[in-house]
C-alpha atoms as a PDB file:
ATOM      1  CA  UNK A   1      15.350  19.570 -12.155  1.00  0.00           C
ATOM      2  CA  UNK A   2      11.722  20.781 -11.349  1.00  0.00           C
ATOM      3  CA  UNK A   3      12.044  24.844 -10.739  1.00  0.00           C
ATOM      4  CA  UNK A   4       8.638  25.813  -9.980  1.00  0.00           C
ATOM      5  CA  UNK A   5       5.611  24.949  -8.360  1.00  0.00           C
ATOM      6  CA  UNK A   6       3.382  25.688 -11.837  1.00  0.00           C
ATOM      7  CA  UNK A   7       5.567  22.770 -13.505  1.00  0.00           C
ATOM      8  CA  UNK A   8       5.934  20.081 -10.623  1.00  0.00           C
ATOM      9  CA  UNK A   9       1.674  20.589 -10.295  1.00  0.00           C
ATOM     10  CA  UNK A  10       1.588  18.677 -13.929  1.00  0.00           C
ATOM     11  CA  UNK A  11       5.063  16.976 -13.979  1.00  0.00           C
ATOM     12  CA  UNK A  12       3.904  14.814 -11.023  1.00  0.00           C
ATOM     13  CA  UNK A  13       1.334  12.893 -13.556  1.00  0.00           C
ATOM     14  CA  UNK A  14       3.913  12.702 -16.456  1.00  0.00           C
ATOM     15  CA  UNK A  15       5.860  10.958 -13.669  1.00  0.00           C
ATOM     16  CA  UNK A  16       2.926   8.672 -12.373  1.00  0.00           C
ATOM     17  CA  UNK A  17       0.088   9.108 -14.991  1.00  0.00           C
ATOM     18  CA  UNK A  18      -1.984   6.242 -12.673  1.00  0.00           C
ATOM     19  CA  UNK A  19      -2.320   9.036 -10.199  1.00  0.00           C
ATOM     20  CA  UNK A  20      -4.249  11.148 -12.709  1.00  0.00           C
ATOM     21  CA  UNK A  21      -6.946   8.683 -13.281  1.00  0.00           C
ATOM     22  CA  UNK A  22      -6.957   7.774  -9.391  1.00  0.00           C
ATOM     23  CA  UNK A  23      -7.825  11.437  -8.869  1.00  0.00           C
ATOM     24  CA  UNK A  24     -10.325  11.556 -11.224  1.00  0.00           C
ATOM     25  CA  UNK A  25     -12.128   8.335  -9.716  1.00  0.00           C
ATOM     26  CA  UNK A  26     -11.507   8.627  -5.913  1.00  0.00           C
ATOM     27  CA  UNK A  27     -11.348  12.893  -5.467  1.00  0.00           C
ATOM     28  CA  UNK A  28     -13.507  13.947  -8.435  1.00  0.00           C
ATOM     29  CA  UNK A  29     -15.686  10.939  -8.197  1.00  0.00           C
ATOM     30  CA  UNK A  30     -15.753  10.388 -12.020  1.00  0.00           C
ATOM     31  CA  UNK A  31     -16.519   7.553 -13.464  1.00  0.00           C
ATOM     32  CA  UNK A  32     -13.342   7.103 -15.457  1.00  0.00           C
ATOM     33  CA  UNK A  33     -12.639   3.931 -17.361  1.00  0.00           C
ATOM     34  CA  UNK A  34      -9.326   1.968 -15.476  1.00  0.00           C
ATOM     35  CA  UNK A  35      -6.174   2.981 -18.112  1.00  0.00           C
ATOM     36  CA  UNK A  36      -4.532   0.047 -19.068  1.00  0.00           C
ATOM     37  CA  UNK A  37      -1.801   1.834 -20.570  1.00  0.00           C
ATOM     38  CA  UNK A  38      -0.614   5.772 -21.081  1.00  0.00           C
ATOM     39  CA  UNK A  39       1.785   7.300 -23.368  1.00  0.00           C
ATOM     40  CA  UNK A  40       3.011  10.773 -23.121  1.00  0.00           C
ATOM     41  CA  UNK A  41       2.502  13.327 -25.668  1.00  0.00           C
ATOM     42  CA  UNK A  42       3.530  16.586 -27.466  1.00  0.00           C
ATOM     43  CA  UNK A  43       2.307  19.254 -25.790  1.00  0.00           C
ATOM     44  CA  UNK A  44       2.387  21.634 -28.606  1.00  0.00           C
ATOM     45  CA  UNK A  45      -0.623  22.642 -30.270  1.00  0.00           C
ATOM     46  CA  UNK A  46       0.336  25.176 -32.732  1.00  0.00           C
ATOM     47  CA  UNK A  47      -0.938  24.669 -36.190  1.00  0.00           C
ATOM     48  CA  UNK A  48       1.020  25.905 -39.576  1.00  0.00           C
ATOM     49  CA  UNK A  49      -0.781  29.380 -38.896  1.00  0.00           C
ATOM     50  CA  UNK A  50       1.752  31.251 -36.158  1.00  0.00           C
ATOM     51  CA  UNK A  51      -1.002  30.720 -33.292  1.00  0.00           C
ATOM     52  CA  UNK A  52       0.892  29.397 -30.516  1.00  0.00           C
ATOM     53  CA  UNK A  53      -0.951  27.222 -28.363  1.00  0.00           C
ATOM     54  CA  UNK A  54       0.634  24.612 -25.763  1.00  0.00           C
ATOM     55  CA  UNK A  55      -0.810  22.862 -22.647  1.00  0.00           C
ATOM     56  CA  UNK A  56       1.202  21.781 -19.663  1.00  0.00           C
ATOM     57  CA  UNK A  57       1.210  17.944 -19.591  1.00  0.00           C
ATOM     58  CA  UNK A  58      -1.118  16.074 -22.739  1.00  0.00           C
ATOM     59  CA  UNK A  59      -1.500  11.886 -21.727  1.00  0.00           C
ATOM     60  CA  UNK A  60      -2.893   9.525 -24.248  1.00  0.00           C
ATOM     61  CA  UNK A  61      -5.254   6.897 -21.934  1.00  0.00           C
ATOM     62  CA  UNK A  62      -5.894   3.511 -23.403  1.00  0.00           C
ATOM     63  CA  UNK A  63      -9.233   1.877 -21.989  1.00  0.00           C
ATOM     64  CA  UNK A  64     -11.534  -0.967 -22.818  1.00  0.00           C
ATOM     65  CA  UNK A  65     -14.099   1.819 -23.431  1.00  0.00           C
ATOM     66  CA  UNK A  66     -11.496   3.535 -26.296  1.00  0.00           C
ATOM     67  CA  UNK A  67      -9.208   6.057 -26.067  1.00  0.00           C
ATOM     68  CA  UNK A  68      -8.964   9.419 -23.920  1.00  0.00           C
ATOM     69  CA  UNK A  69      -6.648  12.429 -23.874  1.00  0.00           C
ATOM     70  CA  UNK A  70      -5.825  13.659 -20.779  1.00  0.00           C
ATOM     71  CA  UNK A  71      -5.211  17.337 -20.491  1.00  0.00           C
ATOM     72  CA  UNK A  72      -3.420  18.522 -17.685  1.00  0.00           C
ATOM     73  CA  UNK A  73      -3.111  22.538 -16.834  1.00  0.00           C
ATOM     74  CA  UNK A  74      -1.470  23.942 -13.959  1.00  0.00           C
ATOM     75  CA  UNK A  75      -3.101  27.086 -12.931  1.00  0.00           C
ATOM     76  CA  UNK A  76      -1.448  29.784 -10.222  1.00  0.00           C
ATOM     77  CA  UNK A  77      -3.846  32.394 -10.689  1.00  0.00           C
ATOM     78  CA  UNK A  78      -7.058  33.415 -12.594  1.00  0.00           C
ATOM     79  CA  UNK A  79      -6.428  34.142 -16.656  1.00  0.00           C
ATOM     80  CA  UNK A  80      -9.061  34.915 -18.574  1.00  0.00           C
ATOM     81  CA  UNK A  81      -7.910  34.203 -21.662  1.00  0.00           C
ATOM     82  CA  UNK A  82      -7.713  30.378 -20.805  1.00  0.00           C
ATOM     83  CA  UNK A  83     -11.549  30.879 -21.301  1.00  0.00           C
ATOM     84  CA  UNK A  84     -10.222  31.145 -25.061  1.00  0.00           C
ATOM     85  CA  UNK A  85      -7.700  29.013 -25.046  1.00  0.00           C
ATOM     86  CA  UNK A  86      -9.126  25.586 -23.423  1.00  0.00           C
ATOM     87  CA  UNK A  87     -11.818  25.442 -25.718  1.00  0.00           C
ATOM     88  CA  UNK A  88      -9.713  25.994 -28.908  1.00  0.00           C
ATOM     89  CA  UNK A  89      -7.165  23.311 -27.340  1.00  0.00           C
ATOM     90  CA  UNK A  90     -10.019  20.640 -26.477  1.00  0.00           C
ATOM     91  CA  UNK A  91     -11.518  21.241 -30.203  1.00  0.00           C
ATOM     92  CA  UNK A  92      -8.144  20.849 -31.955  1.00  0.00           C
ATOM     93  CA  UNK A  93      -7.201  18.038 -29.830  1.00  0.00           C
ATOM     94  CA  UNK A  94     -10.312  15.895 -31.077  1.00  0.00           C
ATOM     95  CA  UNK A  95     -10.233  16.980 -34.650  1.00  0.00           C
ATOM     96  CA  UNK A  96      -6.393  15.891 -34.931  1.00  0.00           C
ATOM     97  CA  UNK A  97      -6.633  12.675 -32.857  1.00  0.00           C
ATOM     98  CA  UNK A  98     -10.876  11.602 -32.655  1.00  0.00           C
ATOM     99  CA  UNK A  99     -10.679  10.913 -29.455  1.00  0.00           C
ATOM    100  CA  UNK A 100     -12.482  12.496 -26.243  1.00  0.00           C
ATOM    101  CA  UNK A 101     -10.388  15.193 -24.665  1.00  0.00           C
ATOM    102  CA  UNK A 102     -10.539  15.380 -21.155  1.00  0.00           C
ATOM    103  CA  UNK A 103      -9.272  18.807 -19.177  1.00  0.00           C
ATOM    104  CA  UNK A 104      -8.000  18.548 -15.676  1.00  0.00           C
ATOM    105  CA  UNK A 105      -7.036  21.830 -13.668  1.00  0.00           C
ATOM    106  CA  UNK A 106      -5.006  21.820 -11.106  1.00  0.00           C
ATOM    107  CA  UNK A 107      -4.351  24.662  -8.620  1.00  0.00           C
ATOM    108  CA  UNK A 108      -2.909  25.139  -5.180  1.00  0.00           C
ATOM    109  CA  UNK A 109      -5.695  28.476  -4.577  1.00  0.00           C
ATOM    110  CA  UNK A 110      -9.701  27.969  -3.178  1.00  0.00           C
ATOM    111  CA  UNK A 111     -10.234  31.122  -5.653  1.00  0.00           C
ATOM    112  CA  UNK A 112      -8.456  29.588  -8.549  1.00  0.00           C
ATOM    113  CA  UNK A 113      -9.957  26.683  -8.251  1.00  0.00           C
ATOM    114  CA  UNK A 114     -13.570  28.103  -8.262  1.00  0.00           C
ATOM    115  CA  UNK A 115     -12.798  30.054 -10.859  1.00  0.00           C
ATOM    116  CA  UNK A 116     -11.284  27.254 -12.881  1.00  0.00           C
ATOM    117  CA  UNK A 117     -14.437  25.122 -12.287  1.00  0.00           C
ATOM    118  CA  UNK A 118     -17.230  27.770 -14.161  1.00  0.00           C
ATOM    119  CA  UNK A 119     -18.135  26.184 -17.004  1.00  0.00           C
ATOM    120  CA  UNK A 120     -17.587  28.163 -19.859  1.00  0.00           C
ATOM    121  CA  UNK A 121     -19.948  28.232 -22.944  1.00  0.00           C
ATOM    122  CA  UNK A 122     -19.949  29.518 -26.370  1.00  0.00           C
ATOM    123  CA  UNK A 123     -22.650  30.773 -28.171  1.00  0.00           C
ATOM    124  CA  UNK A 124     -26.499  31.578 -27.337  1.00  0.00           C
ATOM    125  CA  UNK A 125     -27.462  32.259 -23.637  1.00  0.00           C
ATOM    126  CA  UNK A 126     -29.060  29.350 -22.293  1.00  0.00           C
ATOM    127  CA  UNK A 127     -27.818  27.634 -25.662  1.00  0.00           C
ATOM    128  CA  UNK A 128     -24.809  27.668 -25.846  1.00  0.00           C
ATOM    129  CA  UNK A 129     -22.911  25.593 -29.413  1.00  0.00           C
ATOM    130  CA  UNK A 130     -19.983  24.802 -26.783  1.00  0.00           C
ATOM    131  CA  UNK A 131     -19.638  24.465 -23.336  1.00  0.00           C
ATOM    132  CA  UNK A 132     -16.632  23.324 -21.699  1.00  0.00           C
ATOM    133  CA  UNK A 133     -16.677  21.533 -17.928  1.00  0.00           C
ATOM    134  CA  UNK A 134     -13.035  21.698 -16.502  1.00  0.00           C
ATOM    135  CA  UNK A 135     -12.144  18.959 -13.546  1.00  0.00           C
ATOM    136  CA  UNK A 136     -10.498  20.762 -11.208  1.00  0.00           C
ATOM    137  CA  UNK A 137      -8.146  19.538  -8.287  1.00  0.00           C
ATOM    138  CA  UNK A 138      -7.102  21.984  -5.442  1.00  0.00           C
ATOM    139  CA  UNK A 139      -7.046  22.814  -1.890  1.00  0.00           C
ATOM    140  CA  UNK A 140     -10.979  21.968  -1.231  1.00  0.00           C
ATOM    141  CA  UNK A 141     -11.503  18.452  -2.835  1.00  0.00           C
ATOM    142  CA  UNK A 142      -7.521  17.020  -2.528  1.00  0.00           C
ATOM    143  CA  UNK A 143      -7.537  15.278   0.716  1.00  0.00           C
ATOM    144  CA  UNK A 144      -4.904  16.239   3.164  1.00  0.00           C
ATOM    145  CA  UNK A 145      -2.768  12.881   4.266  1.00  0.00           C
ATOM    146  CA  UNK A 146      -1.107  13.705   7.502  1.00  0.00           C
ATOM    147  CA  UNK A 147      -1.397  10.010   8.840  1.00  0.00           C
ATOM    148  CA  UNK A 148       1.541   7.902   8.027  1.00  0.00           C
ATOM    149  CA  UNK A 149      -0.933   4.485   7.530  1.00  0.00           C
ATOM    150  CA  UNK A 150      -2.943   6.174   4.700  1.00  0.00           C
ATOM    151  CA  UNK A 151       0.327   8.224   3.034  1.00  0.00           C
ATOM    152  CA  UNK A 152       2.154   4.631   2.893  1.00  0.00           C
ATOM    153  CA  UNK A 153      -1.066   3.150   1.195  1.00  0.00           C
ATOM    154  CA  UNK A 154      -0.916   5.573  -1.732  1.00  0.00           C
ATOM    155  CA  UNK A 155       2.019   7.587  -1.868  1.00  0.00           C
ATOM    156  CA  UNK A 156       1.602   9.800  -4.478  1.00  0.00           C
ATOM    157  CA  UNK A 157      -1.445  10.871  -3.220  1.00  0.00           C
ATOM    158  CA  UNK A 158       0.145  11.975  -0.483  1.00  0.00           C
ATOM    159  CA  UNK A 159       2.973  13.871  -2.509  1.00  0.00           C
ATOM    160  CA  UNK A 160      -0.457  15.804  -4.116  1.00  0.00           C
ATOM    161  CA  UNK A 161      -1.628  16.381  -1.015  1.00  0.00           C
ATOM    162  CA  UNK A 162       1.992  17.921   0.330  1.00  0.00           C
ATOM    163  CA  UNK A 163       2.095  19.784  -3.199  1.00  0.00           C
ATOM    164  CA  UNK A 164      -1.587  21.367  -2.573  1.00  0.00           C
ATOM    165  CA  UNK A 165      -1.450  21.867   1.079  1.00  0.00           C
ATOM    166  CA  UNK A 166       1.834  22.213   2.227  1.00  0.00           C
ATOM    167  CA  UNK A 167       1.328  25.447   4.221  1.00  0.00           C
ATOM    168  CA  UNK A 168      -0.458  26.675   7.691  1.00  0.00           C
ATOM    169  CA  UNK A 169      -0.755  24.478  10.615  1.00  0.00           C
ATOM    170  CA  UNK A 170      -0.976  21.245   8.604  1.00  0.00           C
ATOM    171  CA  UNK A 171       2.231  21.043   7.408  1.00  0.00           C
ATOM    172  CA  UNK A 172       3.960  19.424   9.939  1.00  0.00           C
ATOM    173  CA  UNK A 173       1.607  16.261  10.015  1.00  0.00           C
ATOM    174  CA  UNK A 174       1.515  16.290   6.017  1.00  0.00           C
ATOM    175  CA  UNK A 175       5.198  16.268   5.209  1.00  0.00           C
ATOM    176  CA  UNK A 176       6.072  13.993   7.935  1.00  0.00           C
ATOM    177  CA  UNK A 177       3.830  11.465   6.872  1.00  0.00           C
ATOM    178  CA  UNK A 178       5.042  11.811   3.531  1.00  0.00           C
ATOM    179  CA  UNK A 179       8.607  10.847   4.079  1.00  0.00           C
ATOM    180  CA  UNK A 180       7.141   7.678   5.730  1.00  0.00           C
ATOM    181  CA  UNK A 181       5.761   7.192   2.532  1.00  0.00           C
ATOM    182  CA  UNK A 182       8.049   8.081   0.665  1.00  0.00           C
ATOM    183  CA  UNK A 183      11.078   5.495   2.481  1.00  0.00           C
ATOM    184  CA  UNK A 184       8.700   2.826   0.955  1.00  0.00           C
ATOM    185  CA  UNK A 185       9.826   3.641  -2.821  1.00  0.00           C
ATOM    186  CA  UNK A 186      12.506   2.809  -5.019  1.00  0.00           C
ATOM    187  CA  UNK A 187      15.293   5.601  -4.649  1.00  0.00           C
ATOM    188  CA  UNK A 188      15.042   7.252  -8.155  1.00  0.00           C
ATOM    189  CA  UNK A 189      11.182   7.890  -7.833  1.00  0.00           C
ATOM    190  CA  UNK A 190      11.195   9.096  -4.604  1.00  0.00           C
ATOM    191  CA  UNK A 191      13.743  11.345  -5.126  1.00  0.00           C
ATOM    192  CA  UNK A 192      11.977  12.891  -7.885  1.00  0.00           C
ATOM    193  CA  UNK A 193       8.944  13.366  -5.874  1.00  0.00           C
ATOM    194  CA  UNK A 194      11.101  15.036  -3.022  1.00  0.00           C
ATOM    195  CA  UNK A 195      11.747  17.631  -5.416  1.00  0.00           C
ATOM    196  CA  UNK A 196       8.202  18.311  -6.823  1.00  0.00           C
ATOM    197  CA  UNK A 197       7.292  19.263  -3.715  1.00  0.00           C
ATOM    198  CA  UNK A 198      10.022  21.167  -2.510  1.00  0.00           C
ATOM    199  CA  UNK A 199       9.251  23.401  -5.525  1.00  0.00           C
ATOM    200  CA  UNK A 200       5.615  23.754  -4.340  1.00  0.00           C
ATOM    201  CA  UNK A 201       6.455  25.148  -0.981  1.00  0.00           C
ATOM    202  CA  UNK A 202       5.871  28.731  -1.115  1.00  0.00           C
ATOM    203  CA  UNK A 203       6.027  28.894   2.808  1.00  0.00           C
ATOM    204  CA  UNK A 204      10.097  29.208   3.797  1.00  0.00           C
ATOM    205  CA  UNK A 205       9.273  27.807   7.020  1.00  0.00           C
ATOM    206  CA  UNK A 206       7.361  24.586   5.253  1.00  0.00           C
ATOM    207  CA  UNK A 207      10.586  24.439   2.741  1.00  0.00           C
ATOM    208  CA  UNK A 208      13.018  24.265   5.058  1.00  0.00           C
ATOM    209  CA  UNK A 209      10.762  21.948   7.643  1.00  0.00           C
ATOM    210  CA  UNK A 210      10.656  19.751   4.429  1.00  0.00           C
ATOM    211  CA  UNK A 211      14.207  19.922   3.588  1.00  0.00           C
ATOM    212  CA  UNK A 212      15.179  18.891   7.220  1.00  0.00           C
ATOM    213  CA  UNK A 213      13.083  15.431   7.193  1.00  0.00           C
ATOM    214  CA  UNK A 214      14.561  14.490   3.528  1.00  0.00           C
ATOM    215  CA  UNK A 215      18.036  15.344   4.527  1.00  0.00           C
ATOM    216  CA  UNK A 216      17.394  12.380   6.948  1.00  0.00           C
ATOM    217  CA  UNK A 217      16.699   9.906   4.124  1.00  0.00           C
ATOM    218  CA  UNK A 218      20.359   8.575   2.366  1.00  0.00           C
ATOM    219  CA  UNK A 219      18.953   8.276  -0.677  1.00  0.00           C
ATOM    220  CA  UNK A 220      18.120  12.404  -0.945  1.00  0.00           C
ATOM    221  CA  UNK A 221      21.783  12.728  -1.005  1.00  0.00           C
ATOM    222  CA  UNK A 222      22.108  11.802  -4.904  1.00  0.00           C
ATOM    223  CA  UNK A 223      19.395  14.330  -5.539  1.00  0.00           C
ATOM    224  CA  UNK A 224      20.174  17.701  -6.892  1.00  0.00           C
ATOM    225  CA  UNK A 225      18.552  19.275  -4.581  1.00  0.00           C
ATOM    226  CA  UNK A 226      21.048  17.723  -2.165  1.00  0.00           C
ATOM    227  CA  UNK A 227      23.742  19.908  -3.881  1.00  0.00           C
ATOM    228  CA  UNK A 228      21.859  22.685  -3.288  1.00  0.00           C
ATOM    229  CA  UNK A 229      21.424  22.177   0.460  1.00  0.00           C
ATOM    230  CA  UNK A 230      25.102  20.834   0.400  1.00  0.00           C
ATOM    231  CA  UNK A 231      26.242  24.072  -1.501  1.00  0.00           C
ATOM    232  CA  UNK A 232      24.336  26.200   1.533  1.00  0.00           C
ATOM    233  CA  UNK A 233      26.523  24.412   4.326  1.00  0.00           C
ATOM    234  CA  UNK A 234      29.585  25.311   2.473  1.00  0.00           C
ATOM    235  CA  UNK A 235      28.593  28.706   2.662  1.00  0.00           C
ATOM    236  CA  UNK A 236      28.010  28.446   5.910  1.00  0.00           C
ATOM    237  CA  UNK A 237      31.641  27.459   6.786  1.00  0.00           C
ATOM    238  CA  UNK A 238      32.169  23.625   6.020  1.00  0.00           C
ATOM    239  CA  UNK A 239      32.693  21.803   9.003  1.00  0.00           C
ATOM    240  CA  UNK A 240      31.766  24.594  11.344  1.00  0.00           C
ATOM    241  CA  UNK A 241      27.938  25.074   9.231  1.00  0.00           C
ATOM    242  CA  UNK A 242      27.340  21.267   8.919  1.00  0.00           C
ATOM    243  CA  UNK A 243      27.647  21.510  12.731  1.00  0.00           C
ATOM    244  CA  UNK A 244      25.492  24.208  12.681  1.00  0.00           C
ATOM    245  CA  UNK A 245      22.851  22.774  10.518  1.00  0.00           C
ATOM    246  CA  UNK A 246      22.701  19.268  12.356  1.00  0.00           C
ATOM    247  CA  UNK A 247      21.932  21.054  15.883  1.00  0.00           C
ATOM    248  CA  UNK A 248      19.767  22.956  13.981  1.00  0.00           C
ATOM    249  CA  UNK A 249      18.123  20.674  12.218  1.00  0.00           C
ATOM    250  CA  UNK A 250      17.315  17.844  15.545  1.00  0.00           C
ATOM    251  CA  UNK A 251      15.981  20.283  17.308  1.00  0.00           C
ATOM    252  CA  UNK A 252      13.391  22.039  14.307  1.00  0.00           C
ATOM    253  CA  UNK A 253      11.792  18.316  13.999  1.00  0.00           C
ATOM    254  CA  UNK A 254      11.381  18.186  17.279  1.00  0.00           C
ATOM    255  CA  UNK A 255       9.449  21.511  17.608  1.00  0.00           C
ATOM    256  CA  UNK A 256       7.401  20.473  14.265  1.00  0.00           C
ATOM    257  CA  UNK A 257       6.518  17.232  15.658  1.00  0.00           C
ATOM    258  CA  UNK A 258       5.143  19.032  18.895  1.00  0.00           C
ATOM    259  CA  UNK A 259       7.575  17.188  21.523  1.00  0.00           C
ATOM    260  CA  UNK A 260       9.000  19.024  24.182  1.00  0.00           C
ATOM    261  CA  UNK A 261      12.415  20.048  24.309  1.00  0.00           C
ATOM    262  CA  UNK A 262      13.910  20.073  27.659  1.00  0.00           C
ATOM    263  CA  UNK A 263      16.280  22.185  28.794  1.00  0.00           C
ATOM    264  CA  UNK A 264      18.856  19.272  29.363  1.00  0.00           C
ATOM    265  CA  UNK A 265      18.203  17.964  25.888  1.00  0.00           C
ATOM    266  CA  UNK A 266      18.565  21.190  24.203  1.00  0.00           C
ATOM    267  CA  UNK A 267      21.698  21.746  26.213  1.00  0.00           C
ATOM    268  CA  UNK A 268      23.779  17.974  25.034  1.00  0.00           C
ATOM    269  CA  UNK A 269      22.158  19.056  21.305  1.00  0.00           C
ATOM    270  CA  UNK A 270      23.867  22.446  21.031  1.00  0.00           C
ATOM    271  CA  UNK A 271      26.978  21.671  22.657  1.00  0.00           C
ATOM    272  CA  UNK A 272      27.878  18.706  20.428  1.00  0.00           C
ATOM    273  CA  UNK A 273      30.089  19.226  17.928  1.00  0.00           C
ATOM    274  CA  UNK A 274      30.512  15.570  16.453  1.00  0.00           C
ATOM    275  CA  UNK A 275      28.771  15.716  12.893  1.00  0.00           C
ATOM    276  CA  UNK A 276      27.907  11.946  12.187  1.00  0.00           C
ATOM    277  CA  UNK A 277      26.583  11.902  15.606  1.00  0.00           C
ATOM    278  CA  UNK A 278      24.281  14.476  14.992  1.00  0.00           C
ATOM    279  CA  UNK A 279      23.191  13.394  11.680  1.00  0.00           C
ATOM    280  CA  UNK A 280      21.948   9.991  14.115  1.00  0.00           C
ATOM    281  CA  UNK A 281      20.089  12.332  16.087  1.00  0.00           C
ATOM    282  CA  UNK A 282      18.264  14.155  13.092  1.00  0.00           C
ATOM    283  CA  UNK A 283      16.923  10.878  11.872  1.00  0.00           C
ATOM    284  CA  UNK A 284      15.839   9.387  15.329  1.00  0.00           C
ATOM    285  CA  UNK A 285      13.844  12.651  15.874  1.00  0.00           C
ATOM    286  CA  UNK A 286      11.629  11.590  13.340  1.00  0.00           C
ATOM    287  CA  UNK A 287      10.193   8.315  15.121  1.00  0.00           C
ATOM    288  CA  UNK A 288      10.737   9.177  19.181  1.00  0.00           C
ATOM    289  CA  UNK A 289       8.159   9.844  21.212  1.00  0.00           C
ATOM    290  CA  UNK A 290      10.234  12.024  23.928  1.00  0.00           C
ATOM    291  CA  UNK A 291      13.166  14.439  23.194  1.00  0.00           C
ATOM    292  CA  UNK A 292      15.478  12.047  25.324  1.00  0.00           C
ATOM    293  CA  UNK A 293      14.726   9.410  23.148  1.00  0.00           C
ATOM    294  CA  UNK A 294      17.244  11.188  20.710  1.00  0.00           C
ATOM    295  CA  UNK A 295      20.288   9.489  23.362  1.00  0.00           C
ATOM    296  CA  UNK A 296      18.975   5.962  23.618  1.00  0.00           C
ATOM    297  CA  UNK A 297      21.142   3.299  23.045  1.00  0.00           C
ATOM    298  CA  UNK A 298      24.373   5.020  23.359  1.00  0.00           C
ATOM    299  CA  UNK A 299      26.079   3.945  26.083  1.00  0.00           C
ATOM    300  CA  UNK A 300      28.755   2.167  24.653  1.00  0.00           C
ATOM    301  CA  UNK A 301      28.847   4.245  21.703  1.00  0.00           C
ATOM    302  CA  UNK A 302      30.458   8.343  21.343  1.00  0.00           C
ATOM    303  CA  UNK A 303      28.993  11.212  23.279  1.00  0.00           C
ATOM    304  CA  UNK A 304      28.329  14.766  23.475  1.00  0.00           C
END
């Protein structure tokens, strides 16, 4: 299970290594041979001398043009002594395998990412014997997806795009769109995406907006995240905080989708006390275009 947002930022491209190279050629604008195969790697670099070096996620590309080793650091904050480090790793990397090392940064900070992106050279000024170009991906070149057309096109895009700007006024649009995206995969994968970017959410309101819309989607209930958001309701008071969290829950994607609540509506939401029937709700408020669209098509069925 994904814990933090430094690992899901590089885990995502162990999980779909096609995205990496899609980055590189559609954000970056590289002209990076088309992969026709990957293989994962040991990320360990540390030679018989006790000099520990690792990098977050290594990728072995095959092309027509040769080989390339992709190089994949997630970055929360300036460090200066990666200055030292991705240099030593890119040399070591070439002399073990002899093939091109390529470095990829990616960050979920403007500042971090322009500080990633200096160059950084080694020897003589104006001459330097090394110099060292990171590709960096981050808030200012990482498209934001918040229409559902172009997040079903390329989904995990669109899970990069929650990952890097999941916070501020966007949100709402971005993670929406993403669950439409996301209903388009097979279970397994898409769980594992829902949890990459839960674990990139730094903003509790965009965590818990994002933990409302998957809770609509069955297949987040084999997750373990699910137990997690299962193990809150029990805390809550079983019955009594499912309740709870299904009022609770219809109502927040309302407000995050921008549709009025009327008072009426609000009313029949926070006075019902049949679980299943809220759980409907929750999921209908993702697609209706007026809050009493929640109560359509329930004449002959239970009521609040």
């Amino acid at each position: 299970m994904v814990g933090s947002s430094h690992e899901a930022l590089h885990r995502i491209f162990q999980k779909d290594p096609a995205l990496l190279t899609h980055a590189l050629q559609q954000v970056l604008h590289i002209p990076f041979p088309e992969p026709h195969d990957f293989a994962a790697m040991n990320v360990d670099l540390t030679e018989i001398e006790p000099v520990e070096r690792r990098v977050d996620t290594l990728l072995r590309a095959e092309t027509d043009e040769g080989p390339y080793l992709l190089v994949v650091e997630s970055q929360g904050k300036p460090d200066e002594r990666k200055r030292g480090s991705w240099p030593y790793c890119l040399s070591y990397l070439y002399e073990k395998y002899r093939c091109a090392p390529v470095l990829i940064v990616v960050t979920q900070s403007s500042a971090t990412a322009r500080w990633a992106a200096r160059p950084i050279h080694l020897g003589v000024p104006g001459a330097p014997s090394l110099t060292v170009r990171p590709f960096v991906l981050g808030p200012d070149n990482v498209p934001v997806i918040a229409d559902e057309r172009e997040a079903v096109r390329d989904p995990a895009l669109a899970v990069l795009s929650a990952m890097t700007h999941g916070r501020g006024p966007k949100a709402a649009g971005i993670l929406e769109s993403l669950v439409a995206a996301l209903k388009t995969l097979d279970a397994d994968t898409a769980a594992v995406f829902v949890q990459f970017v839960d674990s990139c959410l730094a903003d509790p309101q965009a965590q818990q907006m994002w933990r409302d819309l998957v809770t609509t989607m069955q297949y987040f209930w084999r997750h373990p995240l699910a137990e997690e958001v299962r193990e809150q309701g029990r805390e809550e008071g079983r019955e009594e905080g499912r309740v709870k969290k299904g009022v609770e829950m219809t109502l927040n994607i309302l407000q995050w989708r921008g549709i009025p609540v009327p008072d009426a509506v609000r009313s029949r939401v926070e006075t019902c006390t049949d679980e299943q029937l809220l759980e409907r709700w929750a999921r209908r408020a993702m697609d209706v275009n007026n809050a009493e669209g929640l109560f359509d098509d329930e004449g002959s069925g239970r009521r609040c």
